[in-house]
Protein backbone atom coordinates (compact mmCIF):
# COMPACT_ATOMS: atom_id res chain seq x y z
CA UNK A 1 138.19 10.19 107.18
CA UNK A 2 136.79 6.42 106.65
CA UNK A 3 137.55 3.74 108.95
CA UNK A 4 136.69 0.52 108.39
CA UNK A 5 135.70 -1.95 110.97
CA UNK A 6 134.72 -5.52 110.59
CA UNK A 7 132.79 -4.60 107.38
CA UNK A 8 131.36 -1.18 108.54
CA UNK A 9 132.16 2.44 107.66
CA UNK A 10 132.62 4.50 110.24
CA UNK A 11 133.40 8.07 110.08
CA UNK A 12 135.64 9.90 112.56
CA UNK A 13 135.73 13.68 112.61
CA UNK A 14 139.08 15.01 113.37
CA UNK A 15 140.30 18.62 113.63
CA UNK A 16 142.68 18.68 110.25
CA UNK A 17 145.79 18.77 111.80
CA UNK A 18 145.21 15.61 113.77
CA UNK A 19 144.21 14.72 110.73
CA UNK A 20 147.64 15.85 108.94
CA UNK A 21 149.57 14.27 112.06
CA UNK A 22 147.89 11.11 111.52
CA UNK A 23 148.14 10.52 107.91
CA UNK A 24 152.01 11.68 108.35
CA UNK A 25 152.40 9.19 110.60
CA UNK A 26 151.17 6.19 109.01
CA UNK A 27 153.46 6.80 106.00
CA UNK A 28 156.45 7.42 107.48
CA UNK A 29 155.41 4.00 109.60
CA UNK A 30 154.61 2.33 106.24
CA UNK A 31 151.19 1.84 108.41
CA UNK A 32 147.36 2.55 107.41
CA UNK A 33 145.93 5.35 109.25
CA UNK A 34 143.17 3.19 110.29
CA UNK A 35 145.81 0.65 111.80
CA UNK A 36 147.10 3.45 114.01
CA UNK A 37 143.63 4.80 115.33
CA UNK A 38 143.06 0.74 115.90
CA UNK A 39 146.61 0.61 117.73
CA UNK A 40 145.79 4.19 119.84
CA UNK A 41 142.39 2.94 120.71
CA UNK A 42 143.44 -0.55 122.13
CA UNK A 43 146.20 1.15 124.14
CA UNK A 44 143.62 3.47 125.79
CA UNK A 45 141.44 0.73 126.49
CA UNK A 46 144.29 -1.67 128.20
CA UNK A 47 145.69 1.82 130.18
CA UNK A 48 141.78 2.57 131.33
CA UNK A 49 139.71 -0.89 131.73
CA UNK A 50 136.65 -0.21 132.77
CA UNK A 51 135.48 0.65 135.68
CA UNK A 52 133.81 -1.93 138.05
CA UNK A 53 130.02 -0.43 138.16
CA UNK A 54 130.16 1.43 142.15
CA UNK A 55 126.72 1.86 144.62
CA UNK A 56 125.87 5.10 143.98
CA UNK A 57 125.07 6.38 147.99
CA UNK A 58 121.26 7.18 148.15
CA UNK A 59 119.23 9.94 147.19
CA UNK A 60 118.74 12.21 150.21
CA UNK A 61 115.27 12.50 151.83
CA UNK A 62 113.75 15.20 154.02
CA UNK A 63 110.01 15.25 155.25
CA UNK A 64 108.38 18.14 153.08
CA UNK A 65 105.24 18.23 155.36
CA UNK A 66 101.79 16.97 154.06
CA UNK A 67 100.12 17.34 150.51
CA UNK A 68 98.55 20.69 150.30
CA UNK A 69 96.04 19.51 147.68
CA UNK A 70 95.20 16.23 146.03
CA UNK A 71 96.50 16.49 142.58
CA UNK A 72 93.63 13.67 141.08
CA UNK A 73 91.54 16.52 142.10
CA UNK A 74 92.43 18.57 138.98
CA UNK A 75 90.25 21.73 140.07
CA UNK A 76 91.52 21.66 143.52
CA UNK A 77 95.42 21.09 141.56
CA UNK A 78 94.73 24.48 139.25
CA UNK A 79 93.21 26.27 141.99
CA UNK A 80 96.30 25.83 143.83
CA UNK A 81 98.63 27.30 141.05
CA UNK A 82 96.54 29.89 140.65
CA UNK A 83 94.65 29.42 138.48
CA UNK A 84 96.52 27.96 135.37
């Protein structure tokens, strides 16, 4: 199925018998079926505005001791994991 919006294609992949639903639908409401998906998609958007952006709490922090190697020493680095 094509939908067009404000001058661009845009293709929507439906299972067929949302598909069938839809395009029964728009005929028996004299409608296009790209009216209806238009109509559907501004309802869900005035039912579900979007969210106000929330603080996220911060990332939790524990003291993991002190560095066991320097890692810009790159022998000391493989040394440490064995060898790789």
């Amino acid at each position: 199925m094509f939908v067009w919006l404000y001058g661009m294609k845009t293709t929507l992949l439906l299972d067929d018998q949302i598909f069938a639903r839809l395009k029964r639908e728009a005929a028996k409401r004299g409608e296009t079926m790209s009216g209806l998906v238009e109509t559907a998609l501004r309802r869900l958007f005035e039912e579900h505005p979007k969210r106000p952006s929330t603080t996220l709490p911060p990332l939790p922090s524990f003291q993991g001791g002190a560095a066991s190697v320097d890692i810009s020493d790159r022998d000391a680095l493989f040394e440490r994991m064995g060898g790789r």
